[in-house]
Protein backbone atom coordinates (compact mmCIF):
# COMPACT_ATOMS: atom_id res chain seq x y z
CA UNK A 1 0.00 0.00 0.00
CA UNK A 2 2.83 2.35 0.95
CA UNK A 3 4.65 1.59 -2.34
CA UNK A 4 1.67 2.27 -4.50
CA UNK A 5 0.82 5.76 -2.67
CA UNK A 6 4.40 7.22 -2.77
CA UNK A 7 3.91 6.20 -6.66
CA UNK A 8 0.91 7.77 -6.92
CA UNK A 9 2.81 11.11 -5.24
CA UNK A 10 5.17 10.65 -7.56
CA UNK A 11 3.00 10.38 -10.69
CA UNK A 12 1.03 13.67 -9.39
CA UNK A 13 4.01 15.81 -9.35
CA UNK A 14 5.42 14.53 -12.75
CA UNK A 15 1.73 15.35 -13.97
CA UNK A 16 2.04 18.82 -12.54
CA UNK A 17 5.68 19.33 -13.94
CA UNK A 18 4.61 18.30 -17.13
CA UNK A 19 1.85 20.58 -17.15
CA UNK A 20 3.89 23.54 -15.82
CA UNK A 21 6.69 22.81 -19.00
CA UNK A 22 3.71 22.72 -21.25
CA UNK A 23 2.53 26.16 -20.15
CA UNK A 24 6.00 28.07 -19.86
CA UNK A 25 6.43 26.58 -23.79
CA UNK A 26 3.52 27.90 -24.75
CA UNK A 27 4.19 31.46 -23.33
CA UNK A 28 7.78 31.29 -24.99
CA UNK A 29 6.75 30.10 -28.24
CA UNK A 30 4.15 33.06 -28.13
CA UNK A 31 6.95 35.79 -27.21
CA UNK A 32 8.89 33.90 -29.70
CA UNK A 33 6.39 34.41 -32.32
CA UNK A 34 5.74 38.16 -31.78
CA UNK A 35 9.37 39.24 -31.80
CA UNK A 36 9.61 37.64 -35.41
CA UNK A 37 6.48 39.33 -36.44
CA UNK A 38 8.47 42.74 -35.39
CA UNK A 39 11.73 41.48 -37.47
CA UNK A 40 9.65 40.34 -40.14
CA UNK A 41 8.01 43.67 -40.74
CA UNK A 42 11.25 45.48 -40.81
CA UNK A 43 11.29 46.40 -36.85
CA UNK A 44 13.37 47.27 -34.44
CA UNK A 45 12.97 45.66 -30.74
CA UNK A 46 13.91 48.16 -28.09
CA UNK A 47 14.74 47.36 -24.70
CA UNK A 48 10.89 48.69 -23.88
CA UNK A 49 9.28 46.98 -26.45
CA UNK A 50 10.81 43.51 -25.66
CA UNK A 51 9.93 44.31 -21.42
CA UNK A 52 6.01 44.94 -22.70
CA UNK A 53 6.14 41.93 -24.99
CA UNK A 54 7.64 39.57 -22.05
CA UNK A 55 4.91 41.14 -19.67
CA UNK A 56 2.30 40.73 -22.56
CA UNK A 57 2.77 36.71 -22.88
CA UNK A 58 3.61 36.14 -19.16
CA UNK A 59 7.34 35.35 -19.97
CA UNK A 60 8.55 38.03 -17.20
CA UNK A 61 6.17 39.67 -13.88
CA UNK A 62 5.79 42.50 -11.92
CA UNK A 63 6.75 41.77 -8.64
CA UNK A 64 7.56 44.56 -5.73
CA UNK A 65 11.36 45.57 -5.55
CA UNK A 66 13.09 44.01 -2.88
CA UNK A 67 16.71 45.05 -2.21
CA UNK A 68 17.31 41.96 -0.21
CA UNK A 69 16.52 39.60 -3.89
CA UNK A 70 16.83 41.55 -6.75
CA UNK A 71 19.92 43.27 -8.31
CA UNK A 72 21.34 44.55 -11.36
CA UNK A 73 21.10 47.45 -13.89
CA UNK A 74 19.00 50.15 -12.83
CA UNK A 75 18.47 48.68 -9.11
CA UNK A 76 20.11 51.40 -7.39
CA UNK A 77 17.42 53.47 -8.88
CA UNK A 78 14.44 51.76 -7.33
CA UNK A 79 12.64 51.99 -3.78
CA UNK A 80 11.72 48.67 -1.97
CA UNK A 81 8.12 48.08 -3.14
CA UNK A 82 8.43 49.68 -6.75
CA UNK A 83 7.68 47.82 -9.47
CA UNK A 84 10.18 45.34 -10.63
CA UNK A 85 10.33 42.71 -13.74
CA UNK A 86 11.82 39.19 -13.21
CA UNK A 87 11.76 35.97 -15.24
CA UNK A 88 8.08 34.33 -14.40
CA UNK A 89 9.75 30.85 -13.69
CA UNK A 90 12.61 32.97 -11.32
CA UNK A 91 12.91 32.40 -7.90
CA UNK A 92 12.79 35.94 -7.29
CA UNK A 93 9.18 36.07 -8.80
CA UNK A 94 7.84 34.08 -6.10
């Protein structure tokens, strides 16, 4: 009985991994697909343009700045609490 419940644990969390891959794919193949509409049409992908496009198909979220977790370029210019971007599958976003 034991054996068969920790396998049925086991086959839960592979379903939930599996389902969690399948969604992050999806969202990348989206961003994916929008940047080479842009490059298609002759665009240019600023730095701006990219962040709202990551935003728009859940590949990055807003989470509230937090000195303590999040560093890098342009960090020194935030308050804790501001708005801040991270990758949606980060660490930091949670």
């Amino acid at each position: 009985m034991a054996e068969e419940h920790e396998l049925d644990s086991y086959v839960i969390r592979l379903d939930e991994m599996v389902e969690t891959l399948e969604s992050e794919n999806k969202r990348l193949r989206a961003f994916a697909a929008a940047v080479m509409a842009i490059a298609w049409e002759c665009g240019d992908l600023d730095g701006g343009a990219a962040q709202d496009l990551a935003l728009q198909h859940g590949v990055i979220v807003e989470v509230p700045f937090d000195p303590k977790k999040h560093h890098g370029i342009g960090a020194e210019d935030v308050e804790p609490g501001d708005p801040w971007y991270v990758l949606a599958w980060s660490e930091k976003a949670r």
